[in-house]
Protein backbone atom coordinates (compact mmCIF):
# COMPACT_ATOMS: atom_id res chain seq x y z
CA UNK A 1 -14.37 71.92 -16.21
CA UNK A 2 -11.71 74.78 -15.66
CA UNK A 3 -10.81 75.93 -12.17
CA UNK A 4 -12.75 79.37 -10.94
CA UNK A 5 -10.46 81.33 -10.54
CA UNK A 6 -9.42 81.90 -6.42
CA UNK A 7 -6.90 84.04 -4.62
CA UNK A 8 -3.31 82.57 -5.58
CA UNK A 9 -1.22 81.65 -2.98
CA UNK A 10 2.40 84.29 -3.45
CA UNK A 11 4.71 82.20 -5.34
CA UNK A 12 8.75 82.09 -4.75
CA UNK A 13 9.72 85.70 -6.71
CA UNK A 14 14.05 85.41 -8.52
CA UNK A 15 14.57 88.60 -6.10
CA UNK A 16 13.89 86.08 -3.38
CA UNK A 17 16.39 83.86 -4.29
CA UNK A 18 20.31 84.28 -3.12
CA UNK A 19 21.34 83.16 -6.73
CA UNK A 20 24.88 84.24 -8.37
CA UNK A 21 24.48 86.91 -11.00
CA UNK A 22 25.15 84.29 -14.55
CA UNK A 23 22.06 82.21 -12.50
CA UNK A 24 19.60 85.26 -11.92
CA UNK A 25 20.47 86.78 -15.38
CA UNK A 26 19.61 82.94 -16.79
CA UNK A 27 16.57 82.38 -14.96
CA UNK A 28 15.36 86.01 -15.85
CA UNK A 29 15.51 85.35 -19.61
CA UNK A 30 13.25 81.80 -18.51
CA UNK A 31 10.84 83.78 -16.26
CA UNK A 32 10.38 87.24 -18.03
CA UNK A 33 11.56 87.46 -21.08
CA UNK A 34 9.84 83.95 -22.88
CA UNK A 35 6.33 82.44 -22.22
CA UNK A 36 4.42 84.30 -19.70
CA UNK A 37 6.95 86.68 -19.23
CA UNK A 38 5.37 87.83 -15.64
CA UNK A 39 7.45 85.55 -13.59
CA UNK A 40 6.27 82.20 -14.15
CA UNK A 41 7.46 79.96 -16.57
CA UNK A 42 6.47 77.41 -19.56
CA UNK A 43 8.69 75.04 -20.95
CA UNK A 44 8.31 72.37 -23.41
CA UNK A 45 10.64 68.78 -22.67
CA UNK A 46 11.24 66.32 -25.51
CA UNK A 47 13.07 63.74 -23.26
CA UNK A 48 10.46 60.93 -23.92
CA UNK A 49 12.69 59.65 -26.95
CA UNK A 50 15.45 58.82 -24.08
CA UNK A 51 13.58 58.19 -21.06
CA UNK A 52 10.53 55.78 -23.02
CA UNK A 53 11.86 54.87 -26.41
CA UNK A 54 9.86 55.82 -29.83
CA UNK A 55 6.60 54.72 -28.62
CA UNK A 56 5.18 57.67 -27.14
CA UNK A 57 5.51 59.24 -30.70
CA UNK A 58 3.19 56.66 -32.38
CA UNK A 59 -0.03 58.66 -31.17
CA UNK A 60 1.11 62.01 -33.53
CA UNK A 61 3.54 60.19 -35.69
CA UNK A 62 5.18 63.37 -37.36
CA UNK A 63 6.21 64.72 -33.63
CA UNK A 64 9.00 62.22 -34.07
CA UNK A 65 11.06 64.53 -36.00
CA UNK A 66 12.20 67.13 -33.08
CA UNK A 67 11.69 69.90 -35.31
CA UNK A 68 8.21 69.44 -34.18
CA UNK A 69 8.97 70.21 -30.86
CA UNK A 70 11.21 73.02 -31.96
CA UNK A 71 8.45 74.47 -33.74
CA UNK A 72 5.78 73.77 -31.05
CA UNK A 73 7.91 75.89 -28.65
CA UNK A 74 8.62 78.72 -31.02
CA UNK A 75 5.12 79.32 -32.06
CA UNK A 76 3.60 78.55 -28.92
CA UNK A 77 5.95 81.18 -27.15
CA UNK A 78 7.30 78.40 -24.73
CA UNK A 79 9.48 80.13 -22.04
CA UNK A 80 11.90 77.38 -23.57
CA UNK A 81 12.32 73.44 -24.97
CA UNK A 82 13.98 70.78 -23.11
CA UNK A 83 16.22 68.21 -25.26
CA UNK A 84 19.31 66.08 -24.25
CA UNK A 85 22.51 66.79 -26.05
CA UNK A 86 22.17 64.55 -29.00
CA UNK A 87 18.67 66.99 -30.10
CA UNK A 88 19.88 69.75 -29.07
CA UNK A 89 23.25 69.68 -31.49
CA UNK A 90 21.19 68.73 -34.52
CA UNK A 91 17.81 70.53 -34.22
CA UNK A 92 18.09 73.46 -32.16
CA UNK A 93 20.78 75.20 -34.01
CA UNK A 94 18.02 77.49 -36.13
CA UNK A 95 16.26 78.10 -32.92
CA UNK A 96 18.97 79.85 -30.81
CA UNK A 97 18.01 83.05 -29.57
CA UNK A 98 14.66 82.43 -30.41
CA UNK A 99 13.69 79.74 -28.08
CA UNK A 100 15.92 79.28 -24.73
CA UNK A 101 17.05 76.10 -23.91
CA UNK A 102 16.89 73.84 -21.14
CA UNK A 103 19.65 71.27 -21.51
CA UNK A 104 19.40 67.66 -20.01
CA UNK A 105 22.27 66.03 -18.83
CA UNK A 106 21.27 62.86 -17.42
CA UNK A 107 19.38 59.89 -19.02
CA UNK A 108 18.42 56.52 -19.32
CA UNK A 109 16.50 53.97 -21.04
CA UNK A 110 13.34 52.53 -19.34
CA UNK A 111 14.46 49.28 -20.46
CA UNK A 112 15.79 47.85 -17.33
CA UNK A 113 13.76 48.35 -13.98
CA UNK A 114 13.36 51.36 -11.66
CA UNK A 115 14.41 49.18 -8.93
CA UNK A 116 18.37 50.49 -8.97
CA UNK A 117 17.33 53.83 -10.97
CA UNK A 118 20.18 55.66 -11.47
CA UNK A 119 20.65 58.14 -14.42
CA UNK A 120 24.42 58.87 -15.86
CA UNK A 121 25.52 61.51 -17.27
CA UNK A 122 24.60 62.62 -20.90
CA UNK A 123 26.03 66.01 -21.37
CA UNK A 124 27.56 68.49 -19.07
CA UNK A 125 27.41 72.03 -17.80
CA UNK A 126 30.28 72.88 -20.26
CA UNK A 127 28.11 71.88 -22.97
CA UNK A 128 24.92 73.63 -22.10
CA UNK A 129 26.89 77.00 -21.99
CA UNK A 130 28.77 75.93 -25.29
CA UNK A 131 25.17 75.45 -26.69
CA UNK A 132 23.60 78.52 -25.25
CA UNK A 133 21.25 77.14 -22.58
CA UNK A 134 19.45 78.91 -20.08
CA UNK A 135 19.56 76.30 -17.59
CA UNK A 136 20.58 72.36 -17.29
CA UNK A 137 18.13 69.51 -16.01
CA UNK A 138 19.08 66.72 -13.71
CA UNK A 139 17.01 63.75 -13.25
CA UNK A 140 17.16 62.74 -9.27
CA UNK A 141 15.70 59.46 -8.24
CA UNK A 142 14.54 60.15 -4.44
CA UNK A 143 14.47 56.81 -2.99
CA UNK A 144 16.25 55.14 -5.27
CA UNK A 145 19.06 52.21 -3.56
CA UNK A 146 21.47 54.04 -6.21
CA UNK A 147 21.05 57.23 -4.72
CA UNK A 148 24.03 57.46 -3.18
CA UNK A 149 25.70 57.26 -6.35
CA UNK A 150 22.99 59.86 -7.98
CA UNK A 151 23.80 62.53 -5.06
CA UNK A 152 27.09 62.10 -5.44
CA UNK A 153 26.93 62.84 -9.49
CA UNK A 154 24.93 65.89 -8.52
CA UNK A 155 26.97 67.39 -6.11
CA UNK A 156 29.91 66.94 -9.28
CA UNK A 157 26.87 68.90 -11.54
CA UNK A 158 26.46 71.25 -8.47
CA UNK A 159 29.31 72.89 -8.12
CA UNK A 160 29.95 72.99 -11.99
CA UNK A 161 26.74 75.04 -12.49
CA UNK A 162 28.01 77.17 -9.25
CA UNK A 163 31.17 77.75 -11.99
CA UNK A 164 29.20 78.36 -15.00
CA UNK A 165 26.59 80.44 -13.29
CA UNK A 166 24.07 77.66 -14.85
CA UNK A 167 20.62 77.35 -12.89
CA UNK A 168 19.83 73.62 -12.18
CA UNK A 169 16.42 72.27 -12.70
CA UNK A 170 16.27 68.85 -10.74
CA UNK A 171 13.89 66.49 -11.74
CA UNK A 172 12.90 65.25 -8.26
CA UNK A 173 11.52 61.48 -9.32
CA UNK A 174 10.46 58.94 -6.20
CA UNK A 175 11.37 55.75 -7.34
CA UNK A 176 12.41 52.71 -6.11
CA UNK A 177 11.06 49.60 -4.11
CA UNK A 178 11.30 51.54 -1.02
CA UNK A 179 9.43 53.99 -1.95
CA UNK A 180 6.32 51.78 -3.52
CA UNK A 181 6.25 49.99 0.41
CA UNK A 182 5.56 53.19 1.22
CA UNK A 183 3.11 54.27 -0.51
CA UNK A 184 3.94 54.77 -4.07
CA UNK A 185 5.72 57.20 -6.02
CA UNK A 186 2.75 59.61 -6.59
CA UNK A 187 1.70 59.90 -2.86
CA UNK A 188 2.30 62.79 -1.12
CA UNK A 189 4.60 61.35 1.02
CA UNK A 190 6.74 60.66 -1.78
CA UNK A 191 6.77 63.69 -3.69
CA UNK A 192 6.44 65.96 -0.68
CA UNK A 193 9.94 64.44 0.32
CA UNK A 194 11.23 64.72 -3.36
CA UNK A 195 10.62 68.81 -3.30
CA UNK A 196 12.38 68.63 0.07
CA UNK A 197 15.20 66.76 -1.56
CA UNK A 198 15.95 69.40 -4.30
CA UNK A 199 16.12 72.38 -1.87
CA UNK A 200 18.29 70.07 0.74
CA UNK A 201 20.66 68.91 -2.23
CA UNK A 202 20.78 72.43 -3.74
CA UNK A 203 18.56 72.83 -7.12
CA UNK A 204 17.66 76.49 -8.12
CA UNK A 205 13.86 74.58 -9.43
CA UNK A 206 12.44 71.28 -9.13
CA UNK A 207 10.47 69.91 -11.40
CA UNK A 208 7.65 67.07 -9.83
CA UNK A 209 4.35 65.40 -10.47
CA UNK A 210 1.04 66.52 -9.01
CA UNK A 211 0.70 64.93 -5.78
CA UNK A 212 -1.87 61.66 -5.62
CA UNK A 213 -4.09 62.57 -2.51
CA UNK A 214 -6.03 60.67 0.21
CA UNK A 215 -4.25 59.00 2.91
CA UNK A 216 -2.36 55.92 2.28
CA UNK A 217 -1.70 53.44 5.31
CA UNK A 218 1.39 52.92 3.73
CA UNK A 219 2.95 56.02 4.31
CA UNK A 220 5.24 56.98 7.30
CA UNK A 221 2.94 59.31 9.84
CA UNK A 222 1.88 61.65 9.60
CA UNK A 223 1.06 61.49 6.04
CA UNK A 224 -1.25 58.05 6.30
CA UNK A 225 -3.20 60.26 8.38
CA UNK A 226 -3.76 63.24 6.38
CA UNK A 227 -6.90 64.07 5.02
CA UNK A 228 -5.77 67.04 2.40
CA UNK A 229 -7.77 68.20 -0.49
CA UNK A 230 -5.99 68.11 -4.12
CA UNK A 231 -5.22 72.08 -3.36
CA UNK A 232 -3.57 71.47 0.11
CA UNK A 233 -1.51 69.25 -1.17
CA UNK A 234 -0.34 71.50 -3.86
CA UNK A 235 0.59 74.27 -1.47
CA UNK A 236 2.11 71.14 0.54
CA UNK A 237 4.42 70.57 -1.76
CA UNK A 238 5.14 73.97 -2.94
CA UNK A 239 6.46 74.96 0.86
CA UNK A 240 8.59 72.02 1.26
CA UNK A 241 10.01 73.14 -1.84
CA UNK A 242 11.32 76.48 0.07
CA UNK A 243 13.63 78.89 -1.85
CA UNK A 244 13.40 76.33 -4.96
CA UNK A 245 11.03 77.15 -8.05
CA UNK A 246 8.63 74.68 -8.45
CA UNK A 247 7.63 73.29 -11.88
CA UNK A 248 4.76 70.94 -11.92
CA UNK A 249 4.71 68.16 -14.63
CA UNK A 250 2.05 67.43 -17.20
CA UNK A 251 2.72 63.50 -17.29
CA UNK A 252 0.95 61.49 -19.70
CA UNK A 253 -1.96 62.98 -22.24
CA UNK A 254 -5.18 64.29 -20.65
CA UNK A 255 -8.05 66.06 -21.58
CA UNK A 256 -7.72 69.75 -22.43
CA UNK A 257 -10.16 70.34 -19.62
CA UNK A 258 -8.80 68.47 -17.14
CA UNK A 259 -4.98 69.67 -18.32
CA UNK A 260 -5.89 73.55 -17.81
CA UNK A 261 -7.71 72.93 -14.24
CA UNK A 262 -4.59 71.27 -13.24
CA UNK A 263 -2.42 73.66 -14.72
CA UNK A 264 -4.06 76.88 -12.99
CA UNK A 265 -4.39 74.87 -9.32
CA UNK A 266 -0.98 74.72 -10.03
CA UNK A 267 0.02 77.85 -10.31
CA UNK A 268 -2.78 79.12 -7.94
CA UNK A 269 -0.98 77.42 -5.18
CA UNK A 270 2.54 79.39 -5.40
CA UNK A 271 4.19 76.98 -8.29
CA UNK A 272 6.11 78.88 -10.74
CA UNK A 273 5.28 77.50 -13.57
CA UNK A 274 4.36 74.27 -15.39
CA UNK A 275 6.51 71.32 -17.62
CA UNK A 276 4.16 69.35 -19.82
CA UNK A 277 5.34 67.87 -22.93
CA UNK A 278 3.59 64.73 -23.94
CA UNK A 279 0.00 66.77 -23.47
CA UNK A 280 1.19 69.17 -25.76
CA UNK A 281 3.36 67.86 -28.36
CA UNK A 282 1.38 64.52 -29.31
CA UNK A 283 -1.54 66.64 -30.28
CA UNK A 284 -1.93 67.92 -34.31
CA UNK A 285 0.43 71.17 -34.53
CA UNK A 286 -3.04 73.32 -34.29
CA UNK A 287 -4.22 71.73 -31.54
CA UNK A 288 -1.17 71.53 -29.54
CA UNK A 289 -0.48 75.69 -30.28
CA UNK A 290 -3.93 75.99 -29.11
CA UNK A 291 -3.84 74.96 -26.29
CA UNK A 292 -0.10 76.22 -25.48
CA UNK A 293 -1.82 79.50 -25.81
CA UNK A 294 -4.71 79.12 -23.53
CA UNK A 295 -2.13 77.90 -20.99
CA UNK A 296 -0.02 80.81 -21.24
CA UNK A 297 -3.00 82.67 -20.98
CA UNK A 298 -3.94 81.56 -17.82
CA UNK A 299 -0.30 81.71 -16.74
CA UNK A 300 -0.39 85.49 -17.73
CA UNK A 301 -3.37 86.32 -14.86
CA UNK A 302 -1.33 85.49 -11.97
């Protein structure tokens, strides 16, 4: 059943944020101008193909073609779609200026193990301005034993966006051996330290999961002692996120019920705005605009 509707926690406002001007004027276009279009955003990725191979397209088999995406986002009035740069080159060329776009430029297969996760680079910040993007995503695996290499690549990203005046969306990702002793890359442990990570390390938004809640002996203290409800959690998050957006992620398909309450605790509790992809685009093109609207409309009440 949906959420009731309770007072929202204030969420992190782009006036708030000490961002160059190319950044703010980028992030405006995301936050007020597309979607919502009161300050929170809704964006649409189609990274899957990369990131899990064909398979997640089996369950809505003509959402294989990216134009499906394309149109998903443009007649769902998406605040923007998500594609690396292969997509993005030979899809989204009738889409510009209709639909912004979030370029990713850093993939991999899920072929080998998450034990040494590392993602290299794709595309670059010289590419998302050639193609017209609004902002670039960076996949970040918190935990990871590569991560010195994956801080290192971002720092290179960093201080190109800082150039191009190109906000960075870091996807903030636990992963890693490491991280499962402790608890497992949904705890809150683990994703409480991931939204940390991506204000530390410099990312104008992170994108993360919902948190898993109850305590887990695993965990360092003082989070296998914490008794939070789903919401504190959320707001948990959200604060160690600081001056960084926070985007929460729709994961894998769910009920349209159970999709909307989590989407409006999510906003409720000071996110900015919501990622989901799979939940939207592996549904029948009605179905999926459908309930891209009643998303926005929620989004539109805060």
């Amino acid at each position: 059943m949906t959420a009731t509707m309770t007072q929202a926690q204030p969420r992190l406002k782009l006036e708030d944020m000490d961002l160059s001007i190319g950044k703010k004027t980028r992030l405006h276009r995301l936050l007020y101008e597309h979607g919502p279009g009161n300050g929170t955003m809704l964006l649409l990725p189609t990274d899957q193909g990369l990131e899990h191979g064909p398979m997640d397209f089996f369950v809505n088999p003509p959402c294989s073609n990216p134009d499906y995406q394309c149109q998903l986002a443009l007649k769902g009035h998406y605040s923007g779609a998500v594609f690396h740069i292969g997509l993005a080159e030979k899809y989204f060329k009738p889409y510009a200026g209709k639909v912004p776009l979030v370029l990713k430029i850093n993939g991999k297969t899920c072929i080998p193990s998450d034990a040494q996760a590392f993602s290299p680079l794709t595309g670059s910040v010289e590419d998302a301005v050639r193609l017209g993007a609004d902002a670039i995503g960076y996949t970040l695996y918190v935990g990871s034993p590569s991560q010195d290499l994956d801080i290192q690549q971002f720092n290179d990203v960093r201080r190109e966006a800082e150039r191009y005046g190109m906000p960075i969306i870091m996807w903030a990702y636990p992963r890693g051996e490491a991280i499962e002793a402790k608890g497992g890359k949904d705890s809150l442990y683990a994703i409480d330290y991931a939204a940390r990570v991506a204000c530390e390390l410099g990312a104008d938004v992170v994108k993360i999961n919902y948190p898993k809640m109850g305590a887990t002996a695993a965990s360092p203290k003082p989070y296998n002692e914490l008794s939070l409800d789903f919401r504190e959690g959320v707001r948990k998050v959200v604060a160690s996120a600081g001056k960084t957006m926070v985007l929460f992620s729709g994961g894998s398909k769910v009920s349209d019920e159970d999709l909307l309450e989590k989407a409006q605790i999510g906003i409720e509790c000071g996110g900015t705005g919501l990622i989901f992809g799979r939940n939207m685009w592996q549904r029948p093109m009605d179905e999926a605009i459908n309930i891209s609207q009643r998303t926005l409309e929620m989004m539109k009440k805060f």
